[in-house]
C-alpha atoms as a PDB file:
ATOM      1  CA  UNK A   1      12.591  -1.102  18.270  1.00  0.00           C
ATOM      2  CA  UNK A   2      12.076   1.032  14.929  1.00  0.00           C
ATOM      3  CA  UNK A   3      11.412  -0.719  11.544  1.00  0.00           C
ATOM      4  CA  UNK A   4      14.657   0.216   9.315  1.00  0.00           C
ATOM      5  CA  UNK A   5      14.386  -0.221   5.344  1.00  0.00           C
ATOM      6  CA  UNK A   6      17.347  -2.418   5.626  1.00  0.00           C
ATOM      7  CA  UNK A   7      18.044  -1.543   1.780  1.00  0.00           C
ATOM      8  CA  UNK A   8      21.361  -3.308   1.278  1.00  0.00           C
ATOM      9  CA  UNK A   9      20.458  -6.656   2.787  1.00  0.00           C
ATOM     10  CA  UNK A  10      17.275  -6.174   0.040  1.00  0.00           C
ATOM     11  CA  UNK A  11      19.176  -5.080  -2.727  1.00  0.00           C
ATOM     12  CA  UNK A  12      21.635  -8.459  -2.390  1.00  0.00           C
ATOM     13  CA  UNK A  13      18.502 -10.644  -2.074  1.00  0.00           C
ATOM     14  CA  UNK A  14      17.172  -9.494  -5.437  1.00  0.00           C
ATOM     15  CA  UNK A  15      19.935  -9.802  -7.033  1.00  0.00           C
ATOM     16  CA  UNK A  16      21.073 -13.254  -5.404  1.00  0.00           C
ATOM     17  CA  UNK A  17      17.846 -14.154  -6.877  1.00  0.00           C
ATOM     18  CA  UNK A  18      18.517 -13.336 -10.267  1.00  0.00           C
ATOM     19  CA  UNK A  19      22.323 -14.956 -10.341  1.00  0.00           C
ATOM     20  CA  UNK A  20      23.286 -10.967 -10.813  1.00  0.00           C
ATOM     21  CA  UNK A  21      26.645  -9.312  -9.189  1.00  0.00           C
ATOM     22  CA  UNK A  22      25.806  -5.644  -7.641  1.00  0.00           C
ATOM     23  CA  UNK A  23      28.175  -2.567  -9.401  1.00  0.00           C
ATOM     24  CA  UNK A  24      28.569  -0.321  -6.445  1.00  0.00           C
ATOM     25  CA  UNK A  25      30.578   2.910  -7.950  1.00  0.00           C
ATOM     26  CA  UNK A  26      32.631   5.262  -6.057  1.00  0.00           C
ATOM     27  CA  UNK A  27      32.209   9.159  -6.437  1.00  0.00           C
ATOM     28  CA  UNK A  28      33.339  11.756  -4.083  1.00  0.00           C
ATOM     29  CA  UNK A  29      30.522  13.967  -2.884  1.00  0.00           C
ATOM     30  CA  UNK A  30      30.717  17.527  -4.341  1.00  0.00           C
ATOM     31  CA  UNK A  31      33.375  16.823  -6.960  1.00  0.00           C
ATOM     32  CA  UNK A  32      33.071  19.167  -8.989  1.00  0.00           C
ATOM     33  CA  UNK A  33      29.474  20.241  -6.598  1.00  0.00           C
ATOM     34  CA  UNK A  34      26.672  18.433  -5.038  1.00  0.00           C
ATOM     35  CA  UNK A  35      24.154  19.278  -7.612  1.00  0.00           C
ATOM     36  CA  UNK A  36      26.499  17.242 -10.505  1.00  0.00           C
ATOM     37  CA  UNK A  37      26.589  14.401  -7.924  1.00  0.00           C
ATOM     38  CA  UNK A  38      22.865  14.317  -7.471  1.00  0.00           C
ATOM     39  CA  UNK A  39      22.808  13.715 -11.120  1.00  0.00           C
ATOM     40  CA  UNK A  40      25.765  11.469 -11.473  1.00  0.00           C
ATOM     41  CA  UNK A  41      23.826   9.273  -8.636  1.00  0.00           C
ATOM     42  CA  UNK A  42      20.545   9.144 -10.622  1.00  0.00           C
ATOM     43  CA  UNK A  43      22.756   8.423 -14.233  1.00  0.00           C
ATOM     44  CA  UNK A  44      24.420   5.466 -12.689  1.00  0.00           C
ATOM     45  CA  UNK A  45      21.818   4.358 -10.992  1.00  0.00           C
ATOM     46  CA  UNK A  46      20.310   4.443 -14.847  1.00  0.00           C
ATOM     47  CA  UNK A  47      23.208   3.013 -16.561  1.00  0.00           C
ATOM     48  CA  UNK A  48      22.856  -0.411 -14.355  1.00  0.00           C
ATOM     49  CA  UNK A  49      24.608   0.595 -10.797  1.00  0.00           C
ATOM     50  CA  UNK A  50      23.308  -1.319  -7.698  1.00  0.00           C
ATOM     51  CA  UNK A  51      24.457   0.562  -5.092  1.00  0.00           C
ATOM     52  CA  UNK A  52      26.838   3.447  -4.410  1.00  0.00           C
ATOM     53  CA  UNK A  53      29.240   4.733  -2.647  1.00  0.00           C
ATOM     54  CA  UNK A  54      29.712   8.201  -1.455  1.00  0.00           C
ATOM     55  CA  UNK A  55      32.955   9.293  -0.698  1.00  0.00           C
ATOM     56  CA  UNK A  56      33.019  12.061   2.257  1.00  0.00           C
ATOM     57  CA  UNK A  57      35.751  14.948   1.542  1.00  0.00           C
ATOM     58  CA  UNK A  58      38.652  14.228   4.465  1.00  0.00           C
ATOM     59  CA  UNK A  59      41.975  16.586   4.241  1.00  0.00           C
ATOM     60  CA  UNK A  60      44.215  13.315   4.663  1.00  0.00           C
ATOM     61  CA  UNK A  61      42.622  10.454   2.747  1.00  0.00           C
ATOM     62  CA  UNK A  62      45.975   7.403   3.668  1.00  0.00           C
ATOM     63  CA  UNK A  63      44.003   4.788   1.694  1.00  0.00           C
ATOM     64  CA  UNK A  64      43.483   6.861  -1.280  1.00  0.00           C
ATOM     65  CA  UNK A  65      45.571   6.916  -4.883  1.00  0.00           C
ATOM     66  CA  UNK A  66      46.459  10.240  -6.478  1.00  0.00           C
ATOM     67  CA  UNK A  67      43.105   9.897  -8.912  1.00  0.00           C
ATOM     68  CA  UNK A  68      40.974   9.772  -5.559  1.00  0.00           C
ATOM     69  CA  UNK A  69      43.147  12.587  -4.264  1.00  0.00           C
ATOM     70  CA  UNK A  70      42.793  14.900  -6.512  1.00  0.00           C
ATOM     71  CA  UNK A  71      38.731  14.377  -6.295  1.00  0.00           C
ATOM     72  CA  UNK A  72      38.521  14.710  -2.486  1.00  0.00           C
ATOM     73  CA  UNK A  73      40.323  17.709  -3.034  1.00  0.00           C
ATOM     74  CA  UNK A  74      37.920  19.081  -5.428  1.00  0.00           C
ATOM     75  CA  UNK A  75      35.067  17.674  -3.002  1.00  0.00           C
ATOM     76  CA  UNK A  76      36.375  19.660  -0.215  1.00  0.00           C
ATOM     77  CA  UNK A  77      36.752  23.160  -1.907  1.00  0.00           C
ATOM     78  CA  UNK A  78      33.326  22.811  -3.200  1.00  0.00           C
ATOM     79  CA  UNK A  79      32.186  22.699   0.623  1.00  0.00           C
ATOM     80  CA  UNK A  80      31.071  19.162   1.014  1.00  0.00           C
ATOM     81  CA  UNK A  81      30.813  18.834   4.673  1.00  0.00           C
ATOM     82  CA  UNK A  82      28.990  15.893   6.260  1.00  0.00           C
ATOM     83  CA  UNK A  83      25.891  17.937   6.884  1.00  0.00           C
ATOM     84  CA  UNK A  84      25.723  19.084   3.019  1.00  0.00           C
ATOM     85  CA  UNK A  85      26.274  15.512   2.006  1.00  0.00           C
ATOM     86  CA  UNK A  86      23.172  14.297   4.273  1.00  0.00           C
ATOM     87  CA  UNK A  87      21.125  16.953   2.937  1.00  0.00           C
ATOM     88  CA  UNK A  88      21.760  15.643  -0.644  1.00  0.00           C
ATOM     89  CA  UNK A  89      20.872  12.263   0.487  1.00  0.00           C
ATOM     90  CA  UNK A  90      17.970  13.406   1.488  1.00  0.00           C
ATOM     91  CA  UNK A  91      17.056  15.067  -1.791  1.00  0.00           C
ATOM     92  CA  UNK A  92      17.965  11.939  -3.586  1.00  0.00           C
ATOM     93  CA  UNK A  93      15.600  10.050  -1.568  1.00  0.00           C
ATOM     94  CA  UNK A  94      13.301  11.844  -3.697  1.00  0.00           C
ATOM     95  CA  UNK A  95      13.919  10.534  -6.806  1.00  0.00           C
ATOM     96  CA  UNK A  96      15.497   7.134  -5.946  1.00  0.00           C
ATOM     97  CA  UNK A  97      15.684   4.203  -3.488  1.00  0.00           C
ATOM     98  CA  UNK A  98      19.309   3.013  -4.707  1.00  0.00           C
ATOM     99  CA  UNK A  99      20.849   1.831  -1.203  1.00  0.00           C
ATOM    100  CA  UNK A 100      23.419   4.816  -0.238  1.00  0.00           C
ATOM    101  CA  UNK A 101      26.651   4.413   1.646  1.00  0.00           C
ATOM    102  CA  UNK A 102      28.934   6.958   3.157  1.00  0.00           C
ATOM    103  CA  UNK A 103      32.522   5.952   2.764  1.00  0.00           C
ATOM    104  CA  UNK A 104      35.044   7.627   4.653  1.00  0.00           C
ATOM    105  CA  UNK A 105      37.695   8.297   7.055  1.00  0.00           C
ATOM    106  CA  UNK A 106      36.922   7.989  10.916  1.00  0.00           C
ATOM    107  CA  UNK A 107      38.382  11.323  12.201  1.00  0.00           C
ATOM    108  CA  UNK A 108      35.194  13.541  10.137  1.00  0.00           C
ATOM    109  CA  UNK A 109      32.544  10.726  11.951  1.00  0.00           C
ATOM    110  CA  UNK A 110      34.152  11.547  15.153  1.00  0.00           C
ATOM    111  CA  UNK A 111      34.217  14.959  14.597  1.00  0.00           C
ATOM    112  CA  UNK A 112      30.593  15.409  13.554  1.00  0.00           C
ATOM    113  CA  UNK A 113      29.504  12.677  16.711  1.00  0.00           C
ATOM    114  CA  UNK A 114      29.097   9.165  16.053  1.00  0.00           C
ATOM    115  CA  UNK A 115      25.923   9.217  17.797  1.00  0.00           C
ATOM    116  CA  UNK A 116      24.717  12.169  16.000  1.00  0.00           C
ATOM    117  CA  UNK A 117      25.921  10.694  12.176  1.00  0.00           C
ATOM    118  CA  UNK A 118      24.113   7.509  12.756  1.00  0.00           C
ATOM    119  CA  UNK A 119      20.605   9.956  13.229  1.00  0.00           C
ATOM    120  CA  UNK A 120      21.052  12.216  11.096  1.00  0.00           C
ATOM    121  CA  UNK A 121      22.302   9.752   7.948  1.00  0.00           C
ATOM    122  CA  UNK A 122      19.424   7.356   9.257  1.00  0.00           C
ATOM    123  CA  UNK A 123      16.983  10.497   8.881  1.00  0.00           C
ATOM    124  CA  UNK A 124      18.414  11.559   5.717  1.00  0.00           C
ATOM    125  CA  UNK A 125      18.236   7.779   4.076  1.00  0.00           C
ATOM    126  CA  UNK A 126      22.043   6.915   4.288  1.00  0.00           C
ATOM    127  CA  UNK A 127      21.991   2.608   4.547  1.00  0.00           C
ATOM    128  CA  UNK A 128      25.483   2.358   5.460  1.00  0.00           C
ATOM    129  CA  UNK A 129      28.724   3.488   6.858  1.00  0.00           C
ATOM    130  CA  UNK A 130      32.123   2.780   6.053  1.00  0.00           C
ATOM    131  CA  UNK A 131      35.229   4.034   7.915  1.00  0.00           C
ATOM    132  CA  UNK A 132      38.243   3.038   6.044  1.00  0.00           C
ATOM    133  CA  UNK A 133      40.940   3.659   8.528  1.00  0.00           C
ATOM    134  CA  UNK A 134      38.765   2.934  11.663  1.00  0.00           C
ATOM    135  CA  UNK A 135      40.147  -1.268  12.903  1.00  0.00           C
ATOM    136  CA  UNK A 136      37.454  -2.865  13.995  1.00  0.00           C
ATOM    137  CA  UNK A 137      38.367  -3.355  17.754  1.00  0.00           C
ATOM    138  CA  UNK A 138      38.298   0.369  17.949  1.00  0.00           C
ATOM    139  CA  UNK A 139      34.643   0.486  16.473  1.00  0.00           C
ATOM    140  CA  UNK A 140      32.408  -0.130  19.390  1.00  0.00           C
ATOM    141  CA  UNK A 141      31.331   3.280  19.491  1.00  0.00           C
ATOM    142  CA  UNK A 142      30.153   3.880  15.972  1.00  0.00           C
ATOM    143  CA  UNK A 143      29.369   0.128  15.582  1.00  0.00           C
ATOM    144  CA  UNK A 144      26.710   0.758  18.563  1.00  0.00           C
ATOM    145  CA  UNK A 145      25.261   4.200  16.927  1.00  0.00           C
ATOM    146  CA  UNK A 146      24.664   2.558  13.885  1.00  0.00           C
ATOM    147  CA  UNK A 147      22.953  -0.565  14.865  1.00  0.00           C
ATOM    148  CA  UNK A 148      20.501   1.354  17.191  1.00  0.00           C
ATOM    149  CA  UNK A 149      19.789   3.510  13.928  1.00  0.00           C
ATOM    150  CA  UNK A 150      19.350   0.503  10.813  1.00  0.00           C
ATOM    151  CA  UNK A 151      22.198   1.516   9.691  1.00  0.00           C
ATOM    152  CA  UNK A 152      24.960  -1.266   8.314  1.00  0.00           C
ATOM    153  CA  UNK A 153      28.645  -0.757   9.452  1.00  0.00           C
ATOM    154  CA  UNK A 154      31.021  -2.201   6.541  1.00  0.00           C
ATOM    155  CA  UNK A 155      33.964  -3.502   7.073  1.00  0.00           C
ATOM    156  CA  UNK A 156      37.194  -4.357   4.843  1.00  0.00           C
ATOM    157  CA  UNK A 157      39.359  -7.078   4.310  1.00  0.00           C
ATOM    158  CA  UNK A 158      43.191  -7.091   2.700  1.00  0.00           C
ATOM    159  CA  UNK A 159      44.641  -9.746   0.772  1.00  0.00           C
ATOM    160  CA  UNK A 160      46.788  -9.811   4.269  1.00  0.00           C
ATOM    161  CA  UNK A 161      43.887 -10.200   6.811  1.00  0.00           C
ATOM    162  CA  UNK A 162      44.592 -14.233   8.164  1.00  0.00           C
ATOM    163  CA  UNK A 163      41.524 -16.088   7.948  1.00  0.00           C
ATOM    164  CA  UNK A 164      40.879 -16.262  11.582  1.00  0.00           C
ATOM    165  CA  UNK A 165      40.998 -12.659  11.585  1.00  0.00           C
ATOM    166  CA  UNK A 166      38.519 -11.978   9.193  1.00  0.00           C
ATOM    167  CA  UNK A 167      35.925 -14.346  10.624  1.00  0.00           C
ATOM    168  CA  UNK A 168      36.378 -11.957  13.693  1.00  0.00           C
ATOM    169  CA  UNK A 169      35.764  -8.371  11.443  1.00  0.00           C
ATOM    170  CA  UNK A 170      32.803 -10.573   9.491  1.00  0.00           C
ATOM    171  CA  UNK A 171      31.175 -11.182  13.217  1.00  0.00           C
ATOM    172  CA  UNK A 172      31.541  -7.529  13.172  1.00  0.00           C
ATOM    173  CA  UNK A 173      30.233  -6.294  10.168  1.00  0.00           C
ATOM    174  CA  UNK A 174      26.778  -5.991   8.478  1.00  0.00           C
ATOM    175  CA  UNK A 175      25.570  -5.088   4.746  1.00  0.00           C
ATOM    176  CA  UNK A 176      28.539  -7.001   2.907  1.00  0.00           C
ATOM    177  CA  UNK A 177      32.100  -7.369   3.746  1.00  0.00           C
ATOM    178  CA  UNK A 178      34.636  -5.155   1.640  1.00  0.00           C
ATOM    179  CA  UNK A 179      37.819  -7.064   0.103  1.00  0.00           C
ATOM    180  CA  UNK A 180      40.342  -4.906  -0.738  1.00  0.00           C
ATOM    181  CA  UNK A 181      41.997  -6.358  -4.118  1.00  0.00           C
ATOM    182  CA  UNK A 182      45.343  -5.711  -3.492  1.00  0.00           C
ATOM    183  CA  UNK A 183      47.922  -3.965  -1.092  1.00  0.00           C
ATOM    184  CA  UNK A 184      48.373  -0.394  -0.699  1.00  0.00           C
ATOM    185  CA  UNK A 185      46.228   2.586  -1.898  1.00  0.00           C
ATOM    186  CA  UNK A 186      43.156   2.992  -4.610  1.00  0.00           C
ATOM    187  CA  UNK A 187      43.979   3.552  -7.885  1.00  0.00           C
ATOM    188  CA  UNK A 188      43.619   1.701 -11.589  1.00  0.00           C
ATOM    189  CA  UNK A 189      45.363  -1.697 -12.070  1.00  0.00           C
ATOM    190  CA  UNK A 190      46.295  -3.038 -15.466  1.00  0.00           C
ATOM    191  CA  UNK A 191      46.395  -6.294 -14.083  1.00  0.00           C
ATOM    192  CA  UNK A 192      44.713  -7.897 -10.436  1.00  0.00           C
ATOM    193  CA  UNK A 193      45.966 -10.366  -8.939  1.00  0.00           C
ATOM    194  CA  UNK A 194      46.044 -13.964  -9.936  1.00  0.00           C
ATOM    195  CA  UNK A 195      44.784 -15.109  -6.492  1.00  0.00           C
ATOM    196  CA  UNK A 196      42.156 -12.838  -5.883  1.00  0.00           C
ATOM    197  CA  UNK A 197      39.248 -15.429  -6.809  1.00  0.00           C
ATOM    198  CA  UNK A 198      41.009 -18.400  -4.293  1.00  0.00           C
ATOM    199  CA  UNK A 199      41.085 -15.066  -1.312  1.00  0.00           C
ATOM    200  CA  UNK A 200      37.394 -14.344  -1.999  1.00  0.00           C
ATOM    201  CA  UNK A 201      36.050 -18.103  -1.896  1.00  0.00           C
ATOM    202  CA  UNK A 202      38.606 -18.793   1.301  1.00  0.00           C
ATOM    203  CA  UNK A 203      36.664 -16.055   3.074  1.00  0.00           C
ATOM    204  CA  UNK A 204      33.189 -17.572   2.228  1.00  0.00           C
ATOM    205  CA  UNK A 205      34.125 -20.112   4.311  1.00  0.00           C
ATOM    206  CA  UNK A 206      34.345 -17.576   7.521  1.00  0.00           C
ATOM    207  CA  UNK A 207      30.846 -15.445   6.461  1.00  0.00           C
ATOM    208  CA  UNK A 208      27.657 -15.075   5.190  1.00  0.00           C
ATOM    209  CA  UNK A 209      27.786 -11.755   4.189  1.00  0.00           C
ATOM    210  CA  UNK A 210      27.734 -10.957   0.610  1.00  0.00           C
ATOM    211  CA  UNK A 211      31.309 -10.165  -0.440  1.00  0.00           C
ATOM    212  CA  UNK A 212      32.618  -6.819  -2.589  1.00  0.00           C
ATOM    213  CA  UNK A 213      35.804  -6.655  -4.552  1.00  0.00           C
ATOM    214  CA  UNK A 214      37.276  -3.309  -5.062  1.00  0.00           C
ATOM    215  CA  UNK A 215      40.436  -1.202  -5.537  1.00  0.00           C
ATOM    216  CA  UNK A 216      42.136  -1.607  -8.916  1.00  0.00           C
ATOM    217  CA  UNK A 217      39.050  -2.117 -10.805  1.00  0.00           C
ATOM    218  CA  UNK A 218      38.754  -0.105 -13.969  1.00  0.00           C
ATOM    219  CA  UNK A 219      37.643  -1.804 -17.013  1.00  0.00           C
ATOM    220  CA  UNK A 220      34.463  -4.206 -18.459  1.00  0.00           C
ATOM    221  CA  UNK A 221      36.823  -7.083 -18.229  1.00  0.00           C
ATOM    222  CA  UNK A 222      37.968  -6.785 -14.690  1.00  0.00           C
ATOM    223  CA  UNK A 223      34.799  -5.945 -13.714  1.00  0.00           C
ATOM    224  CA  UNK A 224      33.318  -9.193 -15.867  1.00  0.00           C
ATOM    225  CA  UNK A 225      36.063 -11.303 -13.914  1.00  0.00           C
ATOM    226  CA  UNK A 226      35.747 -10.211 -10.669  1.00  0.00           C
ATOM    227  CA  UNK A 227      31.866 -10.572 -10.620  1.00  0.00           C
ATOM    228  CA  UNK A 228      32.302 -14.560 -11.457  1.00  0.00           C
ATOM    229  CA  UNK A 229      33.222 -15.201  -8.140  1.00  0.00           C
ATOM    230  CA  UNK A 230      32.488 -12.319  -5.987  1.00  0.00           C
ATOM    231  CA  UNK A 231      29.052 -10.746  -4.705  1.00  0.00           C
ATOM    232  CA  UNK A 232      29.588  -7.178  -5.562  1.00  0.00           C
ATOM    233  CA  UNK A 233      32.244  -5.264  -7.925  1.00  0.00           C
ATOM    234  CA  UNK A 234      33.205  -1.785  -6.340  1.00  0.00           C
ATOM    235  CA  UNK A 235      34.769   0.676  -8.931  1.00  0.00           C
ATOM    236  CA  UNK A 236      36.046   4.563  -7.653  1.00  0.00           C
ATOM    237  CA  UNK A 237      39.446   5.563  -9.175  1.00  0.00           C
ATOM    238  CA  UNK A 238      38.015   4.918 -12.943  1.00  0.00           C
ATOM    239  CA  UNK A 239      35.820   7.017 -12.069  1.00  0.00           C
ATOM    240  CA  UNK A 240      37.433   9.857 -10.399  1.00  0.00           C
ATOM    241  CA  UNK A 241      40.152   9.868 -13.480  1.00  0.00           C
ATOM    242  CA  UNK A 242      36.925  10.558 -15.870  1.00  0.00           C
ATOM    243  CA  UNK A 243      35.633  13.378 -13.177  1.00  0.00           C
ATOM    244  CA  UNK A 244      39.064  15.057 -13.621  1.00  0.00           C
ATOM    245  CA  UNK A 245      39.554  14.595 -17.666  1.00  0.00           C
ATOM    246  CA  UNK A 246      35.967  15.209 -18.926  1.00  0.00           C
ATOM    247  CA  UNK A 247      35.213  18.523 -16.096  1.00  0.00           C
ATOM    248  CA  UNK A 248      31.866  19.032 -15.223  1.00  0.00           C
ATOM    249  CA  UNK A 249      30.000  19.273 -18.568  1.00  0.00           C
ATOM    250  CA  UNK A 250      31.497  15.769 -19.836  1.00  0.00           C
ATOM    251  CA  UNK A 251      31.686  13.946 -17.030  1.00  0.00           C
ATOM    252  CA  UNK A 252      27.894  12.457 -16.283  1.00  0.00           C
ATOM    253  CA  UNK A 253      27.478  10.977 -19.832  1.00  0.00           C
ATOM    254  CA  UNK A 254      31.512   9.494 -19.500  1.00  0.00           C
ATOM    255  CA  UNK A 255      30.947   7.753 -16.231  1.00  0.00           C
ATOM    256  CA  UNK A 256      27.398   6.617 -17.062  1.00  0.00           C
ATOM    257  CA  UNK A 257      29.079   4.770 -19.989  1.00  0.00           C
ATOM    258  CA  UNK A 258      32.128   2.860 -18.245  1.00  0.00           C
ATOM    259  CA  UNK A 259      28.776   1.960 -15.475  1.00  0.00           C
ATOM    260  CA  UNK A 260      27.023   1.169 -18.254  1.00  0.00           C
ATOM    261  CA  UNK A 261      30.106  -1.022 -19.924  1.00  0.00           C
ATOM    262  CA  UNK A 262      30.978  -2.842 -16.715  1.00  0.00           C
ATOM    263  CA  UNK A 263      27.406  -3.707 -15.769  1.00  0.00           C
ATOM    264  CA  UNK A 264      26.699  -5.076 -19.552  1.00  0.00           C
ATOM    265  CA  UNK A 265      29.995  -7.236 -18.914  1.00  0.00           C
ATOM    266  CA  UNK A 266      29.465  -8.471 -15.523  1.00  0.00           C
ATOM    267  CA  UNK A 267      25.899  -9.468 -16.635  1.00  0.00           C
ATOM    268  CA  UNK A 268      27.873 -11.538 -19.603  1.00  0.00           C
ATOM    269  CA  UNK A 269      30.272 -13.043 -16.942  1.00  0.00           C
ATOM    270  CA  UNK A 270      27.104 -14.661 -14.848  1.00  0.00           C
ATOM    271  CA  UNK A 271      25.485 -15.452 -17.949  1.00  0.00           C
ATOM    272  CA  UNK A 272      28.681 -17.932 -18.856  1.00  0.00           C
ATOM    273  CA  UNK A 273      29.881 -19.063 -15.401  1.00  0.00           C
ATOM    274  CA  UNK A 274      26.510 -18.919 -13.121  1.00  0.00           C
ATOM    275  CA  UNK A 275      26.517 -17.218  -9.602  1.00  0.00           C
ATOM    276  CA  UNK A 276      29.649 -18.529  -7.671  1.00  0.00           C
ATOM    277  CA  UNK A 277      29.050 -21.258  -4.965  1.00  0.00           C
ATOM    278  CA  UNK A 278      28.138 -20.205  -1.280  1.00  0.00           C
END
């Protein structure tokens, strides 16, 4: 079998080592164009972000808010297709070695080939895949294509998944698992949800895997709360809703700041409360 870099499963351990939370921000490939997301990767990645998460264009995004919306929309007139997307991976692997994960909807994978993806984002330096709308019993095919190419298949969780049940999607999953902070679609929150630190330590109890808290998350101090007791804070809409206010010439410095902001405060957060039990 091939030796695969295994990035993610790295990046956890050196932070796990260091009592540190990962920031893993959320930016739609090609909004406004793929050369301002080569350099929004390399300015977060400067500003304190751990990983990141690159959102693949699709024409019906279900999961998505209107701030996410609006960005895949300006993602998909700028022409980022799957194969564009890879090539810009590819380029990035020039300059960086920031793990890299596609996150999308399943209908553009299948479309493209699952078998095909997994090679060509393994070739281009993609560490993992995420199919937002794609249940886990209906994975086998992409599950298979990315485990004979290194690559880790992420999974989510909702405040609704029964614990039983998300033992079963952990057993499936690799990289980290994916709690989704609250029902319904992405988008800013003013407040989260009161429970959200009991969910995340209930589902320790089922997995291993490092876990990541996103939707809702928009500030310093949500991001400082949610990394006391969670592996990884995941951050998109914020960022989108900067994207769309600040335009193209605004929007690097803008984003790198909030990164910046949140990584500063979830840094604090560890500081005062340690890294939460396992």
């Amino acid at each position: 079998m091939p030796k695969f870099p295994r990035r993610i499963a790295a990046k956890f351990r050196e932070l796990g080592a260091r009592a540190e939370a990962a920031l893993i921000p959320f930016i739609v490939a090609g909004d406004p164009d793929l050369e301002t997301t080569r350099a929004l990767v390399l300015e977060l990645e400067n500003r304190g972000a751990d990983l990141i998460e690159l959102g693949v264009p699709f024409s019906d995004p279900m999961a998505d808010g209107s701030a996410n919306q609006r960005a895949i929309a300006r993602g998909l007139k700028s022409g980022a297709s799957i194969p564009e997307i890879l090539r810009l991976v590819s380029e990035l692997r020039k300059a960086t070695a920031i793990p890299i994960i596609l996150y999308g909807y399943y209908n553009p994978y299948l479309h493209y080939g699952c078998d095909q993806l997994a090679r060509d984002a393994a070739s281009a330096g993609v560490d993992g895949i995420l199919a937002v709308d794609l249940p886990p019993e209906e994975g086998a095919v992409l599950r298979k294509a990315t485990r004979a190419n290194g690559i880790d298949l992420i999974h989510l969780l909702a405040p609704t998944t029964p614990l039983e049940r998300s033992r079963e999607i952990a057993g499936r999953a690799s990289g980290f698992l994916y709690y989704v902070s609250v029902t319904g679609v992405t988008g800013a929150r003013r407040d989260l949800p009161d429970d959200l630190a009991e969910h995340v330590r209930a589902i320790r109890q089922v997995s291993d895997l490092p876990i990541g808290v996103g939707f809702g998350i928009s500030t310093p101090e949500q991001a400082a709360r949610v990394a006391s007791f969670a592996d990884a804070v995941v951050v998109g809409s914020a960022i989108s809703m900067l994207a769309e206010e600040r335009g193209r010439s605004g929007m690097i410095e803008a984003i790198g700041s909030l990164a910046g902001g949140m990584k500063t405060a979830m840094r604090s957060a560890r500081d005062v409360n340690g890294a939460p039990p396992r």
